[in-house]
Every structure is written in C-alpha cells, then in structure tokens.
Protein backbone atom coordinates (compact mmCIF):
# COMPACT_ATOMS: atom_id res chain seq x y z
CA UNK A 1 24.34 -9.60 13.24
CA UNK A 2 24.20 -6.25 15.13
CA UNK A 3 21.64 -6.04 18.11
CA UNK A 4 18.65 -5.34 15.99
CA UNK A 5 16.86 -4.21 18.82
CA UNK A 6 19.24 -1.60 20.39
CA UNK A 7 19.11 0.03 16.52
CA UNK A 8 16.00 -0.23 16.75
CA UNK A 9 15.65 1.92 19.45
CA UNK A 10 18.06 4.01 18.68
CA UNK A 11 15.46 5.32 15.37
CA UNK A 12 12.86 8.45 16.07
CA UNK A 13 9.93 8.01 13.50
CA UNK A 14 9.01 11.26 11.57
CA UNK A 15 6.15 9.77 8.61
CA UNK A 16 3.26 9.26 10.53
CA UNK A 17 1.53 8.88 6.95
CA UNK A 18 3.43 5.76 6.26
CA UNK A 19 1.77 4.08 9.03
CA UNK A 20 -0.13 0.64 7.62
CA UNK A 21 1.18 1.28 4.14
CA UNK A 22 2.97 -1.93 2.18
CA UNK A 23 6.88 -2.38 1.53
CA UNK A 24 8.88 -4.58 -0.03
CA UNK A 25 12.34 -4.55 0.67
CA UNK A 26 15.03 -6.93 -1.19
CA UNK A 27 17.76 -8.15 0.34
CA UNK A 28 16.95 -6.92 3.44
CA UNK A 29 18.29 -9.51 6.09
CA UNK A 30 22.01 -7.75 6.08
CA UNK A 31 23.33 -4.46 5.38
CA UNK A 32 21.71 -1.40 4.23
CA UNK A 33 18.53 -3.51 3.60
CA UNK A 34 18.48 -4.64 7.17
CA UNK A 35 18.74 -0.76 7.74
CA UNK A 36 16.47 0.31 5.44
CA UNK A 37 13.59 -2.39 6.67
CA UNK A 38 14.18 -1.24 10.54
CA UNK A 39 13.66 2.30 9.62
CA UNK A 40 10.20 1.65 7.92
CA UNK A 41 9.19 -0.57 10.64
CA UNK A 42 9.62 2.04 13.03
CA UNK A 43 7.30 3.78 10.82
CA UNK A 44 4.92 1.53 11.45
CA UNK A 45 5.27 0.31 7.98
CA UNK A 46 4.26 -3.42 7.18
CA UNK A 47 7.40 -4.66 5.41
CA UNK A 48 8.24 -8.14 3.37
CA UNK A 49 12.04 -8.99 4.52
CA UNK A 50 13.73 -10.97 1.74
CA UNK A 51 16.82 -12.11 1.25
CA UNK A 52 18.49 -15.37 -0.73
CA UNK A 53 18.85 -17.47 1.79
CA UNK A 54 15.96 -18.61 4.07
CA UNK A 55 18.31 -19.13 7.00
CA UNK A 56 18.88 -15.34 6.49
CA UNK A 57 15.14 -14.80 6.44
CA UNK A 58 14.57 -16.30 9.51
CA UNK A 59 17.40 -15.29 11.89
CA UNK A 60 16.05 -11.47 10.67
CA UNK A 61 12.41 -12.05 10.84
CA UNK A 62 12.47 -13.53 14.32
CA UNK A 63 14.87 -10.31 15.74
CA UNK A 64 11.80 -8.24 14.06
CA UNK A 65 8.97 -10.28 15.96
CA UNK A 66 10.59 -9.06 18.96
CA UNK A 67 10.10 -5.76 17.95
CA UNK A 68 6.27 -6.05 17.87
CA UNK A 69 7.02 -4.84 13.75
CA UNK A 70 4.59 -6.31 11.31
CA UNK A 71 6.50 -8.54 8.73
CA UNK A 72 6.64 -10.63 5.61
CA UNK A 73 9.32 -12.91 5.53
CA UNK A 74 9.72 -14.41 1.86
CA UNK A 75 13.26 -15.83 1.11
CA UNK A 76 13.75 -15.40 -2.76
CA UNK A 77 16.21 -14.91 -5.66
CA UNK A 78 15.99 -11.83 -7.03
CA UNK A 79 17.80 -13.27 -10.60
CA UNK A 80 15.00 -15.68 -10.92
CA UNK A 81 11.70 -14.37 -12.03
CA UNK A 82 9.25 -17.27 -10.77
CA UNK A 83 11.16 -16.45 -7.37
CA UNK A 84 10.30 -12.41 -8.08
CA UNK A 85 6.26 -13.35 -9.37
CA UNK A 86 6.06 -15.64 -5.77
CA UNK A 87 7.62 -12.39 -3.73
CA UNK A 88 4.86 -10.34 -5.06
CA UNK A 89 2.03 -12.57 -5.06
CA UNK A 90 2.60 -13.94 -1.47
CA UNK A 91 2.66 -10.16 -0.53
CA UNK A 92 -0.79 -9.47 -2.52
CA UNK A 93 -2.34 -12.57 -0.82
CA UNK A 94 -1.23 -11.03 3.13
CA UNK A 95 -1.70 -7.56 2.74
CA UNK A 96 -3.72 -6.85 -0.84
CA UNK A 97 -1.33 -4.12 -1.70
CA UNK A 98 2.37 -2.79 -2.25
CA UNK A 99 3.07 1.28 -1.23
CA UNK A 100 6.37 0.86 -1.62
CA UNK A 101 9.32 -0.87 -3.74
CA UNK A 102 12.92 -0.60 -2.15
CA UNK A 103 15.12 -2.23 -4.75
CA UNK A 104 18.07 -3.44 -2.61
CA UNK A 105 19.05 -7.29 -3.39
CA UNK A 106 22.47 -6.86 -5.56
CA UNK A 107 25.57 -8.54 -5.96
CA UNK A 108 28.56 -6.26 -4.69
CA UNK A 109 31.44 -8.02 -5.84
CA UNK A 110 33.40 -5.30 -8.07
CA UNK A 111 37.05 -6.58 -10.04
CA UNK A 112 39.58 -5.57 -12.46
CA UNK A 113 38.29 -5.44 -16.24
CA UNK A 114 40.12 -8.29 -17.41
CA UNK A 115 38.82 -10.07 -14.40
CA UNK A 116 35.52 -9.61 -15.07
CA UNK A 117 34.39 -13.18 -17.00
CA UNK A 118 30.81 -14.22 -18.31
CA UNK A 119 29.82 -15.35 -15.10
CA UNK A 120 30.06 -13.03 -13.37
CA UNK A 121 29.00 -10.83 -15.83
CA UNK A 122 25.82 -12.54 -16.49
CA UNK A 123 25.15 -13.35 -12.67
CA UNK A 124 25.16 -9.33 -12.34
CA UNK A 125 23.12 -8.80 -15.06
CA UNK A 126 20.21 -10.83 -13.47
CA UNK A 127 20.68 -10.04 -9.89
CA UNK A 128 21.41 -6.20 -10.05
CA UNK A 129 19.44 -4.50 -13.56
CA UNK A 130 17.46 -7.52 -14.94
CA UNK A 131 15.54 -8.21 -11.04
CA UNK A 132 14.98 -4.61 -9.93
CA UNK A 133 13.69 -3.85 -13.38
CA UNK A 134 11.01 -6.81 -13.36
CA UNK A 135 10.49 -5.64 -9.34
CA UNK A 136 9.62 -2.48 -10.54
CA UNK A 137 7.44 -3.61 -13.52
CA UNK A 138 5.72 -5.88 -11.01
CA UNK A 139 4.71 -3.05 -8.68
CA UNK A 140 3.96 -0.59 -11.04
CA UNK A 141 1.32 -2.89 -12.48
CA UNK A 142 0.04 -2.72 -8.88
CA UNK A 143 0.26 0.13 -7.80
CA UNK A 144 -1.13 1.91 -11.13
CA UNK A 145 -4.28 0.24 -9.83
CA UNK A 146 -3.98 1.49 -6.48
CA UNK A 147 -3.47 5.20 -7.23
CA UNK A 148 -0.23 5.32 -7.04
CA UNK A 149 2.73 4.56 -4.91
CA UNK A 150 6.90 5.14 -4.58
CA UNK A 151 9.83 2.72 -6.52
CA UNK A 152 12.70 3.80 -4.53
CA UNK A 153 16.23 1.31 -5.99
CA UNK A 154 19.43 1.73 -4.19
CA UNK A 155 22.16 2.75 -6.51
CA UNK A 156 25.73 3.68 -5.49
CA UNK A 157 28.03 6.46 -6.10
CA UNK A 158 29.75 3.90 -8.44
CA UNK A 159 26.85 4.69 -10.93
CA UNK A 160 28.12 8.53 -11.18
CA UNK A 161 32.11 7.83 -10.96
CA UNK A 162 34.23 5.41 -11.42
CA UNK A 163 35.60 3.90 -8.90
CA UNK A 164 38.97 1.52 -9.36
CA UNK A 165 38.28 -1.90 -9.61
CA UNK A 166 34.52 -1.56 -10.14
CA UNK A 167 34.10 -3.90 -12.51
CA UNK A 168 31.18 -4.98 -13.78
CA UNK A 169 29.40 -3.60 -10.30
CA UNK A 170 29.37 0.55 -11.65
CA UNK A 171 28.10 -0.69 -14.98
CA UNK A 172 25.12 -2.56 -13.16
CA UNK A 173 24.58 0.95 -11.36
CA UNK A 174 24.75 3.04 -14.13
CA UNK A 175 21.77 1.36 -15.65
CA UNK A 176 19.98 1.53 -12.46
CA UNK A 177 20.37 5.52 -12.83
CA UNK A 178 18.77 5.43 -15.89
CA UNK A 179 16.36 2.96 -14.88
CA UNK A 180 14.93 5.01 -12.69
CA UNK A 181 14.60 8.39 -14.70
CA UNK A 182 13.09 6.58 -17.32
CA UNK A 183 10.29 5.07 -15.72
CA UNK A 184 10.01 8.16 -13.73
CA UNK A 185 9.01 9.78 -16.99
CA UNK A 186 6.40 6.78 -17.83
CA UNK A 187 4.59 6.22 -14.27
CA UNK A 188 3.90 10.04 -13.34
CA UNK A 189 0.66 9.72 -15.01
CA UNK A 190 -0.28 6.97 -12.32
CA UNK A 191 0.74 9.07 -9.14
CA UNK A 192 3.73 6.84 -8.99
CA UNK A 193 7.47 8.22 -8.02
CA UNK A 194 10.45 6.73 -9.02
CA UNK A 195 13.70 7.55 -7.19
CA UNK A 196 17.59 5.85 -6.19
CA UNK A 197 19.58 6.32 -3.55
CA UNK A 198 23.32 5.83 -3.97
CA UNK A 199 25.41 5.26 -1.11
CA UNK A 200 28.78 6.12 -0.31
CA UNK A 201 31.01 4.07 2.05
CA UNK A 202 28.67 2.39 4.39
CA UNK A 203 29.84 0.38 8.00
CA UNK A 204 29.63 -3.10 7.75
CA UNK A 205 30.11 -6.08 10.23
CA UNK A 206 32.80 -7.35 7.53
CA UNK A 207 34.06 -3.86 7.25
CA UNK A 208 34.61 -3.08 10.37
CA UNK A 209 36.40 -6.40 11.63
CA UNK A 210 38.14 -6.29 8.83
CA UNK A 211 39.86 -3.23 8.41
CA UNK A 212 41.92 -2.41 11.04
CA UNK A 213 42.49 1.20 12.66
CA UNK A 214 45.13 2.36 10.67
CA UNK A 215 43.61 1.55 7.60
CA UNK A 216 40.14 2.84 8.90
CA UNK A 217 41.70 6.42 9.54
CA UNK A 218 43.33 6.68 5.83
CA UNK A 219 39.85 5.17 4.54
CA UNK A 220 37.42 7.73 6.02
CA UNK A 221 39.99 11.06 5.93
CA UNK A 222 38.92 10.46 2.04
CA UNK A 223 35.30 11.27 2.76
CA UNK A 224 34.68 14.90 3.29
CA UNK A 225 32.56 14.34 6.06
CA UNK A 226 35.71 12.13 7.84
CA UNK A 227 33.57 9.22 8.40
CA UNK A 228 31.35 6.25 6.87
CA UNK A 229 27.36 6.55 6.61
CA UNK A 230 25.40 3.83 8.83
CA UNK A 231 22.36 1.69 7.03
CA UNK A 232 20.14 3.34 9.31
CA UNK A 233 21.15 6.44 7.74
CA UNK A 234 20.37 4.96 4.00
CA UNK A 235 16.98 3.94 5.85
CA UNK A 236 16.41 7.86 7.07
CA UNK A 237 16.66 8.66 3.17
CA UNK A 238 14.38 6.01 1.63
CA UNK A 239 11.62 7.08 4.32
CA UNK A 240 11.78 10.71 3.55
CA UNK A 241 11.83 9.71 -0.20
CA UNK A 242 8.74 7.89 0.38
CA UNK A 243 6.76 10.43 2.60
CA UNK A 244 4.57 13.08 1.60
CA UNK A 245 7.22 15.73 2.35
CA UNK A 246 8.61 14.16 -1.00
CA UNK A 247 5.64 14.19 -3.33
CA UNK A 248 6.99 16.72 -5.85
CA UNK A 249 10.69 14.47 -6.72
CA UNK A 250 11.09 11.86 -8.47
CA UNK A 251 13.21 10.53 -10.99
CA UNK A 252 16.34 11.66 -8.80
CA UNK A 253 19.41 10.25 -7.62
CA UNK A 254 20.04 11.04 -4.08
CA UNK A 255 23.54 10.84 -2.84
CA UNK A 256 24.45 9.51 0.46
CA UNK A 257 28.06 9.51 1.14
CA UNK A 258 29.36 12.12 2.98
CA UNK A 259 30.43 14.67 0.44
CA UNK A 260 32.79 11.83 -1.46
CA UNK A 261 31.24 12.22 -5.22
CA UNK A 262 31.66 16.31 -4.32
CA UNK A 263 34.95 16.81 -4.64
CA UNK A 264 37.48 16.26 -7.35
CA UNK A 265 40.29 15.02 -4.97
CA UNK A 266 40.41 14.44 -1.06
CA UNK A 267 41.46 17.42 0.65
CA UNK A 268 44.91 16.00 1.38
CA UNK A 269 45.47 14.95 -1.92
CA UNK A 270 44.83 18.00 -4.17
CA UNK A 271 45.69 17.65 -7.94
C-alpha cells in the first residue's frame, strides 16, 4: 500500500459544500477506490470504506484514522445482497443518511472469449452489474427521501470500445453505461443525478512492479496524453461530479484516460 498519508497531502480540496455530507464508496481499500475515498475525505466528506476482505478494511481504515478523516469501515461482498442491505443499514444507523453512491467494487479480470466459462461469467454478473444496480436501488430509496443526492458508478473505457481480451469485463461495463442513463431518466424527479466515470489506464502497485521500463514506455506512448491517470485523479472527477458546480449533468459518461478512446489509432501507428 502507497503512503496514504503523503497522497493525502498531496490533494487541495475545492467542494467546500461537500463538507459533512454521506459517501459510500465500494471497494475502496485498493486502487481507484482507495483514490476516490482519499479525495472525498479531504473534502471533509464522511465516507464508508468497503472492501471484501476485512483485513483490507482495516489496514485502510486505520491509515485514514491517522488522517483525522471521518470513516465507516464495513467489509462486505458486493455479489451478496444481505452483505449490500448490512452496508447500507450500518451506514443509516452512524450517520442517518447517504449523499453519495460511488459504485466501485468490480471484478477486473478480462480473457479471451472462449476462455470466458460460467463462472466466471456468473461471478461478474453479481459483482460488477447485479451489486451496483441493487447499490443504486438501495440509495435511491434513500435519498428520494432526503431530497435528493448523486449515484456516481465507475465504468471503464472498455464499456465504449473494445478492448482485446476483454472478456466478459467490457460486457459488465457496457451495462453499467446504460445503467446509469436509465436511471438518470427515472430519479431526476427526486433531485437525484446519476453519472459513470470510465477510466483509462490507471497506475497500480501491481502495475508498476510489474511492468518493467521498456514495456512501460511502449504502454503509455499509446495514450495521447503519453502517460497513465493516477486514482487520485479518478477521485478529482467523482468530487466535481458530485459538487454543485455539477448540478445540471447527469446521466453522462465521463472519460478519464488521457485522450485513449479519442483517437482511432496511436499516433505512431496510423491506419
């Protein structure tokens, strides 16, 4: 894990509206999650870190108790829905209210078509369409009570083009797309916005001691802007998405990645 607090430090808060408000974040103990919950702590936001595993949970909530941040920490399975109805209603009994859905929790894995087998596709089924959509359902119900609120789901660029081995991973983030324009359409009339972000290629721990320099140049001289986006950066969209200086969007993909989904081929490799 990265040194949560130098990131931390590293963030300049611009939503002094979102200070006190509710979030949920899943599967934010890693990753862009862990980004995206650092980013609306430093917004003062009171966020509910989740993740699958509890000794996840913990290692993150304890770095964020040494940031003075107020947190939740629920460990939960986001393919289980007595897991997702516990999630919601510990956060209800703590704080009384949820501002703010980040749909994060997904499997990533992504194979060859005749790869893909019922397990898998099943497992992302549950964990990546069948849990955000029940998520959302859960906090709509809330926050139609509570005048309103913001469902923000991270997609991926996957969801808008293909992208070689994929498999069943772009289908799961197709739906997600469509997920979110639809019940856009529905929760207007409760003051509720729906939106996605879909990342590009985004650092990673495993990513970056696994690739080595060589393979790291050819990798990012793909991406227009000749590098990959950071979680904090993914973070820095969901916040904007969520503050008032966002109140007229919603049912919108916004893509994060650098110019990739742009561009028909990479500069260097014109058609």
């Amino acid at each position: 894990m990265n040194d949560i607090k130098a990131l931390y430090e590293t963030i300049r808060p611009r939503y002094p509206e979102l200070a006190g408000q509710v979030a949920i974040v899943t599967g934010s103990g890693r990753g862009i999650g862990l980004g995206i919950a650092l980013r609306l702590a430093k917004e003062r936001m009171s966020v509910v870190i989740n993740d699958l595993t509890p000794e996840v949970v913990t290692a993150t909530a304890a770095e964020f108790n040494k940031l003075d941040a107020e947190i939740l920490a629920i460990p939960a399975d986001m393919s289980r829905t007595a897991d997702i109805d516990r999630l919601f209603e510990q956060t209800l009994q703590t704080y009384g209210r949820v501002d703010l859905l980040v749909n994060n929790a997904a499997d990533l894995r992504r194979v060859n078509v005749f790869d893909v087998d019922e397990t898998l596709l099943d497992y992302q089924i549950a964990n990546n369409i069948r849990g955000p959509y029940l998520c959302a359902q859960r906090a709509a119900e809330i926050m139609s009570e509570g005048g309103g609120g913001n469902i923000i789901s991270i997609s991926s660029v996957g969801g808008l083009r293909a992208q070689w081995r994929g498999l069943p991973y772009d289908v799961t983030k197709g739906a997600i797309d469509a997920m979110t324009r639809a019940m856009a359409l529905e929760l207007a009339e409760y003051g509720i916005r729906v939106n996605a972000v879909a990342p590009g290629a985004i650092s990673s721990e495993r990513r970056s001691t696994a690739v080595d320099e060589k393979t790291l140049h050819d990798l990012t001289r793909r991406i227009p802007l000749n590098r990959f986006g950071t979680a904090l950066e993914i973070g820095a969209a969901v916040s904007f998405l969520a503050s008032p200086d966002a109140t007229y969007i919603t049912g919108q993909v916004l893509y994060v990645d650098g110019g990739l989904t742009v561009q028909l081929t990479p500069k260097h490799e014109p058609i």
